[in-house]
Each structure stands twice: as C-alpha cells, then as structure tokens.
Protein backbone atom coordinates (compact mmCIF):
# COMPACT_ATOMS: atom_id res chain seq x y z
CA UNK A 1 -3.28 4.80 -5.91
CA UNK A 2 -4.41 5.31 -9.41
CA UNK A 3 -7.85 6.53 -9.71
CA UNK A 4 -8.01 6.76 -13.33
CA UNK A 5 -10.42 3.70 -14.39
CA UNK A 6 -13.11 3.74 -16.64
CA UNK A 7 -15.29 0.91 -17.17
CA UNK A 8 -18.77 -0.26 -17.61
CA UNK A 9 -20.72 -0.19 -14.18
CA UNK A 10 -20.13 -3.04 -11.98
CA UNK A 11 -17.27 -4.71 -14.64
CA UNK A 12 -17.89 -3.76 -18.06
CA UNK A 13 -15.14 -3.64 -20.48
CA UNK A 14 -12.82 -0.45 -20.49
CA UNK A 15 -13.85 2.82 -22.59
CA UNK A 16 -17.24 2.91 -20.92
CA UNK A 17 -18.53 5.75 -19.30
CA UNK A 18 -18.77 4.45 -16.15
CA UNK A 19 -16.22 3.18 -13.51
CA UNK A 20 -15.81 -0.65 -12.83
CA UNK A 21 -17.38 -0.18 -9.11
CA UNK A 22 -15.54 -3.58 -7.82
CA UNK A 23 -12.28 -2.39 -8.22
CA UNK A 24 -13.49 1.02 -6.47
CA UNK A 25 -15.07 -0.83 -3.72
CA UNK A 26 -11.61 -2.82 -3.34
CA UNK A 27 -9.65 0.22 -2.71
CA UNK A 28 -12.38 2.08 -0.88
CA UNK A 29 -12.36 -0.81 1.81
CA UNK A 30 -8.34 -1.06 1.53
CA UNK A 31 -7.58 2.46 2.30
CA UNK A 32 -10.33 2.36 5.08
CA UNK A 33 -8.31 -0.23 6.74
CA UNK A 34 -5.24 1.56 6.24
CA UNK A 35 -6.20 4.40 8.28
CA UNK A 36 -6.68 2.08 11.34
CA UNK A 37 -2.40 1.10 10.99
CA UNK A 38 -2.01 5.13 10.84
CA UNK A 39 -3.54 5.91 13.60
CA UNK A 40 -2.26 3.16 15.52
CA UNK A 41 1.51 4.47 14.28
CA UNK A 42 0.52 7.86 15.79
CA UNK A 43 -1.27 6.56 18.70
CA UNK A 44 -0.05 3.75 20.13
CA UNK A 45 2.86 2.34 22.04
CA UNK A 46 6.09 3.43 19.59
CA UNK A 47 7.86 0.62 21.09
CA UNK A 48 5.94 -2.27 20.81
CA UNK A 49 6.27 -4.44 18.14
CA UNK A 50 2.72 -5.89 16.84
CA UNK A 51 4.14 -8.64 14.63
CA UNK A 52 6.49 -10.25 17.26
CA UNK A 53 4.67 -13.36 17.74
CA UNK A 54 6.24 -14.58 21.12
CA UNK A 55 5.21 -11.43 22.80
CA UNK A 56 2.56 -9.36 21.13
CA UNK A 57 -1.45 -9.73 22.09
CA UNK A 58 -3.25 -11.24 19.85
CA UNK A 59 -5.06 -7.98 19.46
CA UNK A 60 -2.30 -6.02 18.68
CA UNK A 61 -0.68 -8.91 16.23
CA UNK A 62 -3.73 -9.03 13.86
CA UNK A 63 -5.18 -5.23 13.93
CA UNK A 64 -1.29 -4.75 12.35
CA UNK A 65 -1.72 -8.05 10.30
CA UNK A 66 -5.39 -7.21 9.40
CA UNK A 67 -4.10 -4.37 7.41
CA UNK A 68 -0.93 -6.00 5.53
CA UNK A 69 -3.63 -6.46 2.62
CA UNK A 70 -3.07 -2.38 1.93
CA UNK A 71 -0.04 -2.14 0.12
CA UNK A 72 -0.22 -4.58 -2.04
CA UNK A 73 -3.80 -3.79 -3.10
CA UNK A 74 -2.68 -0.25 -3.67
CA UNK A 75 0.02 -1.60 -6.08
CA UNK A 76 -1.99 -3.93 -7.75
CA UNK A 77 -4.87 -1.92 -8.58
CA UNK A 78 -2.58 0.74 -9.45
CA UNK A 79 -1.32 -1.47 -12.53
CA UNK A 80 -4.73 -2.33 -13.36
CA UNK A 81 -6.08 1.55 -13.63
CA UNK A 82 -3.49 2.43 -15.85
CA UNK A 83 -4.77 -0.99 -18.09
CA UNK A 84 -8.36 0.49 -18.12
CA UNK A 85 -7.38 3.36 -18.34
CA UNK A 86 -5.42 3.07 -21.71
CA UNK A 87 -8.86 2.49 -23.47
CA UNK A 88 -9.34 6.61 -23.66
CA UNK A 89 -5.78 7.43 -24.69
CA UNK A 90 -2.84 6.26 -26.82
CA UNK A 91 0.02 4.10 -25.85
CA UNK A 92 2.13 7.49 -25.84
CA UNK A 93 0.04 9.47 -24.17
CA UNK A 94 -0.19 6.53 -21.40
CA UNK A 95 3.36 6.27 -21.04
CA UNK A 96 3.51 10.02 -20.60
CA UNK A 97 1.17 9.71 -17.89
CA UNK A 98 2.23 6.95 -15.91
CA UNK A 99 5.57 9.01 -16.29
CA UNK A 100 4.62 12.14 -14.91
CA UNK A 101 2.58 10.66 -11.97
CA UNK A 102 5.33 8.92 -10.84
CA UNK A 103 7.11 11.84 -10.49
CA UNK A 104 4.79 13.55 -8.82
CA UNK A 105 4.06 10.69 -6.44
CA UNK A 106 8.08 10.61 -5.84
CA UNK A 107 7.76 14.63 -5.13
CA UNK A 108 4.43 14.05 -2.82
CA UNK A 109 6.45 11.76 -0.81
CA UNK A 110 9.70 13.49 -0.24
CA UNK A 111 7.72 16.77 0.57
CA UNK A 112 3.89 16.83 1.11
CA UNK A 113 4.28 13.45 3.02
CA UNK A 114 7.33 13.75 5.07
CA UNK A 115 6.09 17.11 6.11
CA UNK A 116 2.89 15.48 7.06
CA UNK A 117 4.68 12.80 9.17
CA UNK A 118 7.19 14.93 10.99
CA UNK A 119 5.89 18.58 10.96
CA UNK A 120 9.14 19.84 10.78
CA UNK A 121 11.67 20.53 7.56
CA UNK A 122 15.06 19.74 9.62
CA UNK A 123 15.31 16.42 7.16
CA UNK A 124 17.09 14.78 9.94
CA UNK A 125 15.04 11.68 9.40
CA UNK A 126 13.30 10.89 6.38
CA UNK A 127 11.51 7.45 5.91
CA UNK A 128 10.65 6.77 2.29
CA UNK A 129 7.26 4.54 1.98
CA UNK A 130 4.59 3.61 -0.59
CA UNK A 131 4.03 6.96 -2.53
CA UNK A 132 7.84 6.55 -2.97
CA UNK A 133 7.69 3.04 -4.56
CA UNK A 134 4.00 3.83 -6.45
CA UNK A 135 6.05 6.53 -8.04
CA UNK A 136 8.63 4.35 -9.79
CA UNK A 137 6.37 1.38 -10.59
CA UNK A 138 4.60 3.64 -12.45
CA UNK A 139 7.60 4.86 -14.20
CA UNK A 140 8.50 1.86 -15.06
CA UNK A 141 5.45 0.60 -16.25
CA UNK A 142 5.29 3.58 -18.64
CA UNK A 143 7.67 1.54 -20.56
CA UNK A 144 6.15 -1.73 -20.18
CA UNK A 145 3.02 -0.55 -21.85
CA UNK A 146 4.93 -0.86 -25.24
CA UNK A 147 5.37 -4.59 -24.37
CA UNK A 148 2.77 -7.16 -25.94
CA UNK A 149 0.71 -8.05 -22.35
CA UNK A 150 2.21 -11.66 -22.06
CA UNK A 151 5.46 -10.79 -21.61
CA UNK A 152 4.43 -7.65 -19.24
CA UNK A 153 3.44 -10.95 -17.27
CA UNK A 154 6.56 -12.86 -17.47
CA UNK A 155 8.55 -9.86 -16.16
CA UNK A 156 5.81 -9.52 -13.20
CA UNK A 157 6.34 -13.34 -12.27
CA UNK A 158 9.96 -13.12 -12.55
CA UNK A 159 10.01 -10.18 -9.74
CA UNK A 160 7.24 -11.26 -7.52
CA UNK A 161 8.34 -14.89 -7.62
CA UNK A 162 11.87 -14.58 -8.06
CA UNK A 163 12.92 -11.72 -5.44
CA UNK A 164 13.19 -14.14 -2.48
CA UNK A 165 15.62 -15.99 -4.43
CA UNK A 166 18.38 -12.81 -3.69
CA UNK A 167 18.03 -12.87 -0.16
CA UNK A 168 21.06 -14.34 0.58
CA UNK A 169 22.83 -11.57 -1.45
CA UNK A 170 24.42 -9.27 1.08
CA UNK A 171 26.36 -6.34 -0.45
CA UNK A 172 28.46 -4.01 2.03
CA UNK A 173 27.23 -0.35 2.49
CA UNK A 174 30.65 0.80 2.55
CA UNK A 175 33.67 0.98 0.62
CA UNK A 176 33.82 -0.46 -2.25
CA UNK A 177 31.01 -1.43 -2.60
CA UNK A 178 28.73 1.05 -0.99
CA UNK A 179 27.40 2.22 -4.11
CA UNK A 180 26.53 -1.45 -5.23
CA UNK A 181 25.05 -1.38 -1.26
CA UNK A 182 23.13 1.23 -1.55
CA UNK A 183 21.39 0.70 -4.66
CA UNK A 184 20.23 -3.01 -3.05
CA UNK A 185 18.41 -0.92 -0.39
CA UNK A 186 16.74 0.60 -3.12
CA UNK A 187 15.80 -2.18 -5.34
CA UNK A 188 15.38 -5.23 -2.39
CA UNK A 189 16.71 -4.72 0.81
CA UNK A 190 15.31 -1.87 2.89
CA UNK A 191 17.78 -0.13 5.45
CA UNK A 192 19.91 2.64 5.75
CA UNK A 193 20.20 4.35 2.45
CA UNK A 194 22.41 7.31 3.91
CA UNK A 195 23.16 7.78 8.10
CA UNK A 196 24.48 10.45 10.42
CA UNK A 197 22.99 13.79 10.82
CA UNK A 198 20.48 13.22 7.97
CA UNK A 199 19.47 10.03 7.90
CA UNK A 200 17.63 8.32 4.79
CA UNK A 201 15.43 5.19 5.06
CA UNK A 202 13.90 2.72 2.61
CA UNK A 203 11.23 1.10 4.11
CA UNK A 204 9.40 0.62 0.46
CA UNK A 205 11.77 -1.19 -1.74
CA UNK A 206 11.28 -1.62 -5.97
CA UNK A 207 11.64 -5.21 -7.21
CA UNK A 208 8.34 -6.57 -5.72
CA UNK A 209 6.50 -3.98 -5.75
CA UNK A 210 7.27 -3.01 -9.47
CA UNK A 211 6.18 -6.81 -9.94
CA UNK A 212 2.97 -6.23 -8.10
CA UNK A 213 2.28 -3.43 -9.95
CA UNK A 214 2.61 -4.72 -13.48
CA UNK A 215 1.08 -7.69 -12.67
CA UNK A 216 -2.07 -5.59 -11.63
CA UNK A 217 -1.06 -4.08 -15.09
CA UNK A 218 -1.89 -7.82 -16.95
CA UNK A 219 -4.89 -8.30 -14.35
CA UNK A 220 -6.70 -4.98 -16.24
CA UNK A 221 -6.90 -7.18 -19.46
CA UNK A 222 -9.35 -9.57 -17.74
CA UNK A 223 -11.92 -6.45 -17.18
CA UNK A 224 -12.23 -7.06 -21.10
CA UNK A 225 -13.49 -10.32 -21.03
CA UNK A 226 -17.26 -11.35 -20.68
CA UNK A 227 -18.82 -11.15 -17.07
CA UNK A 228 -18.66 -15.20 -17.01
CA UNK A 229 -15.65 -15.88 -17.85
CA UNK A 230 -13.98 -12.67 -15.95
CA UNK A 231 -15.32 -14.06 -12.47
CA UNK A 232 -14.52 -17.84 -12.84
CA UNK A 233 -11.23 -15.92 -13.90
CA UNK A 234 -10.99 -13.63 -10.17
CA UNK A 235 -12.49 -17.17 -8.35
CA UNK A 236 -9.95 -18.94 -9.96
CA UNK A 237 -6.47 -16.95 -9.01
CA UNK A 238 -7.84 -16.18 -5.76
CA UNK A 239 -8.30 -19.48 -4.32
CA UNK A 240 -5.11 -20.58 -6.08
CA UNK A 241 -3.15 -18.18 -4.27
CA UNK A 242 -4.45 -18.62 -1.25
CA UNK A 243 -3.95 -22.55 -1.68
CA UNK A 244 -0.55 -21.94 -3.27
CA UNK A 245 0.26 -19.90 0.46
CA UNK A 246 -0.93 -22.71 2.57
CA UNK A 247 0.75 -25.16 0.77
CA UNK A 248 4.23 -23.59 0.21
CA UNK A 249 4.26 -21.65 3.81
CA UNK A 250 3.52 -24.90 5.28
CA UNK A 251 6.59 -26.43 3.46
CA UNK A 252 8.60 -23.97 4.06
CA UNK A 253 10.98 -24.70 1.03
CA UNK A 254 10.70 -20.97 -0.36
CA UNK A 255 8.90 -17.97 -0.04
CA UNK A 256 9.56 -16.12 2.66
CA UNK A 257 12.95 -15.39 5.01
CA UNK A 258 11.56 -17.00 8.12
CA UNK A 259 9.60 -19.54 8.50
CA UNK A 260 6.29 -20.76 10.96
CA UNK A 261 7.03 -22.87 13.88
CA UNK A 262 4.62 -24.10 16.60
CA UNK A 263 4.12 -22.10 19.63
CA UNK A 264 2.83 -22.71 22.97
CA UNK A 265 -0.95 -22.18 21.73
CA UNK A 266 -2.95 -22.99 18.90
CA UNK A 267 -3.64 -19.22 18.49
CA UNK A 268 0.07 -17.80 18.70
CA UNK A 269 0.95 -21.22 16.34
CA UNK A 270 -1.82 -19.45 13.59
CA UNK A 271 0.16 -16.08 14.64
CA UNK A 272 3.35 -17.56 13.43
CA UNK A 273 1.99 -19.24 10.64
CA UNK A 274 0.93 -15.92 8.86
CA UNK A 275 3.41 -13.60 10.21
CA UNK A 276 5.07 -13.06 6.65
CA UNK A 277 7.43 -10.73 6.03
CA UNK A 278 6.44 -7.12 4.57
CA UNK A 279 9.66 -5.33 4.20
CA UNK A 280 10.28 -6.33 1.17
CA UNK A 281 6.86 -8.13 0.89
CA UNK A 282 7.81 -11.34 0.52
CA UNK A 283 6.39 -13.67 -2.38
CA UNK A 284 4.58 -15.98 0.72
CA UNK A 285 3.17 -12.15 1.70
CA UNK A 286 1.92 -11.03 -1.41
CA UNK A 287 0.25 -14.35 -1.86
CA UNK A 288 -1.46 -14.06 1.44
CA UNK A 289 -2.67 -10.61 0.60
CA UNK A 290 -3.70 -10.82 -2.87
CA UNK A 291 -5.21 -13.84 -2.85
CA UNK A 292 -8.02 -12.41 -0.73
CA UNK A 293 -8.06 -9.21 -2.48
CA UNK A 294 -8.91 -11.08 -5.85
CA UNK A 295 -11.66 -13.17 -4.16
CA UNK A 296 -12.94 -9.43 -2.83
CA UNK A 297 -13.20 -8.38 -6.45
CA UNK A 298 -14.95 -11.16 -7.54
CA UNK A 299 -17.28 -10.91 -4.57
CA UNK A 300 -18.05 -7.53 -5.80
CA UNK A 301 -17.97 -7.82 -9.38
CA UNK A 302 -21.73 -8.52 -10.46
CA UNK A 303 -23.18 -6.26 -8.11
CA UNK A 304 -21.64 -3.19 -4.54
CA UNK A 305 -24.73 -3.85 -2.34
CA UNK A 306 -26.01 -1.19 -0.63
CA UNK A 307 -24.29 -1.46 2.69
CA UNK A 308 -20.80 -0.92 0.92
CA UNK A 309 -21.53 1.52 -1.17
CA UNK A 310 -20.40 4.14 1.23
CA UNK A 311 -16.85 2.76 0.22
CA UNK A 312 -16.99 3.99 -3.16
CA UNK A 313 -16.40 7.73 -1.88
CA UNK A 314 -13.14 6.71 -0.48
CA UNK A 315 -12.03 4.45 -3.20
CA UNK A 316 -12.69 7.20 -5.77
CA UNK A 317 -10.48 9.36 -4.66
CA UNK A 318 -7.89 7.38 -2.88
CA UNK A 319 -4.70 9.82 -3.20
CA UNK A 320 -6.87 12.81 -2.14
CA UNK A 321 -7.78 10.63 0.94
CA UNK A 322 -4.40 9.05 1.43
CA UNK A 323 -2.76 12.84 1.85
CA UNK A 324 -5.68 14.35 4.31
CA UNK A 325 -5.38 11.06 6.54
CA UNK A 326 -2.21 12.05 7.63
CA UNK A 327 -2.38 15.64 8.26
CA UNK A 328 -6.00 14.68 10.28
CA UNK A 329 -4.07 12.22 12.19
CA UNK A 330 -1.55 14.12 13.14
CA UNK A 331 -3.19 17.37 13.76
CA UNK A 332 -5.15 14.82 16.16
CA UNK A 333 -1.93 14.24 18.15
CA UNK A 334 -0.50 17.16 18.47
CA UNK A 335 -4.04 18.19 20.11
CA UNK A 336 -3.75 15.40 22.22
CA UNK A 337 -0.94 15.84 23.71
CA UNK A 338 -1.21 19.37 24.96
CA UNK A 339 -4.72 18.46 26.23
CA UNK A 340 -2.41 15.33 28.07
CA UNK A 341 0.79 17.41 28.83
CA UNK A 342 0.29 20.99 28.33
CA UNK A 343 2.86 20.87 25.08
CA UNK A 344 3.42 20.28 22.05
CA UNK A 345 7.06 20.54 20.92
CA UNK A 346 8.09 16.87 21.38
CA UNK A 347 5.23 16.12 18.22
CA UNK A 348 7.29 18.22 15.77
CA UNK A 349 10.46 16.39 16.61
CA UNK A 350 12.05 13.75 15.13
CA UNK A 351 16.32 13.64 15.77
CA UNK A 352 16.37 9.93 15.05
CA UNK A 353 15.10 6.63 13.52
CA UNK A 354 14.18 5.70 17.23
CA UNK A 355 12.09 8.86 17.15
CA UNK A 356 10.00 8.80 14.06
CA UNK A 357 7.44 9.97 13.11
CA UNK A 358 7.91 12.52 16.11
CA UNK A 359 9.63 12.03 19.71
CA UNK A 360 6.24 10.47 22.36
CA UNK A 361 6.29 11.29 25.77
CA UNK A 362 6.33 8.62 28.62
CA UNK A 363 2.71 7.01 28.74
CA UNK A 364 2.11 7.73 25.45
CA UNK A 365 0.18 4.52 24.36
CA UNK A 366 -3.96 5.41 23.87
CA UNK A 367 -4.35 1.37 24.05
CA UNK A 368 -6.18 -0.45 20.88
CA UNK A 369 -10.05 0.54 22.16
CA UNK A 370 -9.14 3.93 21.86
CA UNK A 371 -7.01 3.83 18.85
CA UNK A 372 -10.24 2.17 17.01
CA UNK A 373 -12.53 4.89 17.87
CA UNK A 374 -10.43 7.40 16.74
CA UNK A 375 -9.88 5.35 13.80
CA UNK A 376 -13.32 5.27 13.52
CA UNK A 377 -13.55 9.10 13.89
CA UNK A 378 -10.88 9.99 11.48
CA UNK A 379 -13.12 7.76 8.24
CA UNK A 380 -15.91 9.70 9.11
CA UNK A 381 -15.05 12.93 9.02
CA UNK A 382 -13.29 12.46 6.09
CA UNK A 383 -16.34 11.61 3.96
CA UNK A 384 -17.90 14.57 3.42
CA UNK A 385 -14.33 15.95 2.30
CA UNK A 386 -14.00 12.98 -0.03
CA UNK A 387 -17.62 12.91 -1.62
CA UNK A 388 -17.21 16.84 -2.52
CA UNK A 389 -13.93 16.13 -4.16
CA UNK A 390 -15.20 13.04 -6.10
CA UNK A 391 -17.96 15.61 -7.19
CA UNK A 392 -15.74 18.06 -8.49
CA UNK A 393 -13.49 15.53 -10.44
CA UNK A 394 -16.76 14.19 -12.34
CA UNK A 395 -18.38 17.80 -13.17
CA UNK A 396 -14.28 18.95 -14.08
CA UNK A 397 -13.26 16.06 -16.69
CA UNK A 398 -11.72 18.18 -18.68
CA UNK A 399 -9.37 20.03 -16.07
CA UNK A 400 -6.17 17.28 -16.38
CA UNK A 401 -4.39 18.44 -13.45
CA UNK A 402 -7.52 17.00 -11.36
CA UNK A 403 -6.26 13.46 -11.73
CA UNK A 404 -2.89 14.04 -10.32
CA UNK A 405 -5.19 14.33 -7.02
C-alpha cells in the first residue's frame, strides 16, 4: 500500500513534482472495492462460502470474486511506488525505507489490525493477512533494489510462475519436520502456523506475493519511458495476460490446483471457469487479476476524467484508509447488534478459527442489498477523513514519519 510515488501528472517520468494520477486512480478504485469484501466479512452470513460454485448465488459468488483484483493490485503497485519513488533518494536510503516500512507494516498487522478485527487482546486467534505479507515483500525488495532491473524480473517470474509447481510438496507440521512444516505455511502453503489455546493463521503467504511485488517493482521502470511507447507497453501485457488466462485455464495443464469443469448452467460453468484459487494466489489468479488491472492503468494513463477523480482521495492515502475501514466497520457491528439483540459481548469474542473475526449470533446475515449500502455508507464517510489527511501529507513534506501513514 505504498503511497510514496512521484511522477509527472497523468504518467510522466519519476522525479516530477507531481504524482502519476493512473496509478492513484488504480488503487483508489481497488481499495474502494475492497471495502465492499470487508463489510461483507463483518456483515454477512459467516458460514457461507461465496466461492463454492455448486452452491453459492451468483450474487454472492462474484461480489467475493469482483474483489479478488485487491490484493494483488495492492502488491503490485506497491513494487512500483518504491520504483518511482527511488528517483528522490539513493539506492541506500531506498533500501532503508522499504526496510523499515515493512516492519512497521508487520507491527500494524500483529497489533493495530488484529485489534481492529477482534476488539479484544486475548490472542486466542490471530489471522495474519496482507499488511503481514506487504511487510516482508517490502523487506525483501529492499535488497533487490541493488539488483540490475532485469534480473529483479527473472526472480519475479520465477515466483509468480513457478510457485504452483510446489504444490504437490507436502511437509508434516509435526515432528520432525514441523519446523520444515511450518516455515511452508509461511512461504506457500497457508494453514495452521501454531494451534491450541493460541492459535496462529497464515492466510497471506510470501512466495507469490513477494513475486507480485517485485514484479510491480520492474513495472515502475516503464513510467520512464515516453507516453507512446509506455501505453502500447500497459495494452500490451494486459491483453496478454488476460489471453495467456483463457488459454492456459482452459487447458488446464498448469496454473492453478483445481481446475474448471462444466456445470449444470452456462452461468455456474463461467462461475467455475474463474473460480481461481487465492490462498496462495495462484499463477492462473494473478493472471486473471492483473491482467485487468494493467488494462485499468492504461485506460487511465493519458488522462482521470472527471467522474473518477473522486478516487484519487482514497488512492492517495491508501494505508490511512485501509486502517480506518476496519475500525468503521466494526464499530458499525458492534452498533448493530445491540440495536438487533440488546448486546454486545459476542462482537469482542473470538475463542476459535470457527469464530473469527468475532463470535455472530443466530440470524446474523444483513443479506447482499444491505451489505452494499452499508458498503456504500462506509466510502463515503470516509472521504472527508481521507481528503484532510491527503492535505496534510502535501502541506507536511518534510515531516518523514507522515509516509509511514
């Protein structure tokens, strides 16, 4: 969720005084849609399951699908900020950067964001997600940056490409190998990474999403090209990715665990066809995502008409907006359910997996109408919050401890 990325206006080379307003608009529209899978976490049926094709609605299958393009947007533009942003620093100072955001991401999300998940500090679940996995790409990337930018590339490929290739690898959780088991859940398999009393998840795993993120790294060197050639460029990789998905999840000789298969309808067949796998994001996944992502930054990159520009706010300050989300949302619930029940304590507890983020009463579900409109509700009155921050980062340059928000 890097934020640090100066360019020239709409997509002028890096070192300008301006920001590159595609890329913005990108994650402005990317963390709007996130907010809609939030809310729907927090208020919809916690045991449904929106991606089962044989018996979710179609409703319910693609406002979850809808919003797959989130993560690896975040992770991709993340790489791509720290590119640009390496134009008003030196390599060192980058790498010390990218370094100590990732810690602080890492600390954000095993504090600030499980607090703002649970509302309690029993750690008797914790579910480690993006901020988690944003943290050590970034970390990691601090090294890359000493690497020419091709073979910052190759290593990209090799994860995002390659990572479906150790599915089949297996290692036991417990002795002797439960070291060796554990450290899989952290690099490509997520699961269990401790249970009992105090149970650990890793829903965000590193391989891919280091890939992702220093491939985003490689796609900031394009910003420095001419207009021309940087758009036939984003026109380019997006439609080849989006062929390369149709053609290889058709096949079904790689990328992805599972494959499509027809169903009793043309519309649950298209269901199964892009229900790829997220955890880990598959390479047939990130294509799907990505793909679209790059055509939206070429769509944007001459000129942000008008209508969108409301976006910008968001995408300007997308870890700002990414930490109030959550505490809006769930504030929301907790009010909702003493209006609905007359209490509050089941919203602050969360024993188990099975109960996370916090334990829902019967009848729970607020159905997908609903959900949108508070969706809806929760954008909105964010804005103001977001444009007055975004104000106070541009007239407070010089204050450094501004862009670890």
């Amino acid at each position: 969720m890097s934020s640090a990325v100066h360019g020239a206006g709409g997509g002028g080379a890096p070192g300008g005084q301006g920001r590159i307003e595609s890329i913005d608009l990108v994650r402005g529209l990317i963390i709007i849609v996130m907010a809609l899978d939030h809310v729907r976490d927090f208020f919809g049926d916690p045991g449904a399951r929106p991606t089962d094709v044989a018996t979710a609605t179609a409703a319910l299958f693609f406002t979850r699908w809808i919003t797959h393009i989130c993560a690896p947007v975040f992770f991709l533009l993340t790489g791509t900020g720290a590119y640009l942003t390496r134009g008003r620093m030196s390599q060192s100072a980058l790498a010390r950067f990218l370094l100590t955001r990732g810690l602080w991401l890492i600390f954000l999300e095993l504090v600030v964001m499980r607090f703002a998940l649970q509302f309690n500090v029993d750690y008797q679940v914790t579910v480690i997600t993006v901020l988690w996995a944003l943290g050590w790409s970034m970390i990691v990337l601090a090294g890359l940056v000493w690497l020419p930018t091709w073979a910052i590339a190759l290593f990209g490929i090799a994860l995002v490409a390659g990572h479906n290739a150790l599915d089949a690898f297996q290692p036991q959780m417990g002795a002797p190998s439960g070291a060796l088991g554990r450290l899989w859940v952290v690099l490509h398999q997520p699961g269990l990474l401790y249970g009992g009393s105090h149970s650990v998840l890793i829903s965000y795993v590193l391989i891919p999403w280091v890939g992702v993120t220093a491939l985003g790294y490689v796609l900031g060197a394009v910003y420095e090209w001419g207009p021309g050639a940087r758009q036939r460029f984003l026109t380019r990789l997006g439609l080849g990715l989006v062929a390369g998905f149709l053609v290889l999840r058709f096949s079904g000789v790689y990328g992805d665990p599972f494959t499509w298969a027809w169903q009793s309808t043309a519309l649950r067949t298209v269901m199964s066809f892009v229900n790829t796998t997220k955890y880990p994001p598959s390479l047939l996944f990130l294509m799907m995502t990505l793909g679209p992502a790059v055509l939206l930054l070429r769509a944007f990159d001459a000129h942000v008409p008008a209508l969108w520009r409301p976006a910008l706010v968001y995408g300007r300050v997308p870890l700002f907006f990414f930490v109030l989300h959550f505490y809006l949302i769930h504030f929301l619930a907790v009010a909702v359910s003493y209006l609905r029940y007359g209490e509050v304590a089941q919203m602050f507890r969360s024993p188990d997996i099975g109960h996370f983020p916090f334990s829902a009463p019967p009848g729970w579900d607020a159905g997908l109408p609903l959900i949108y409109l508070i969706w809806i509700g929760v954008v909105v009155a964010l804005y103001p919050l977001c444009r007055w921050f975004g104000a106070v980062r541009r007239r407070h340059r010089d204050r450094w401890w501004l862009s670890y928000l």
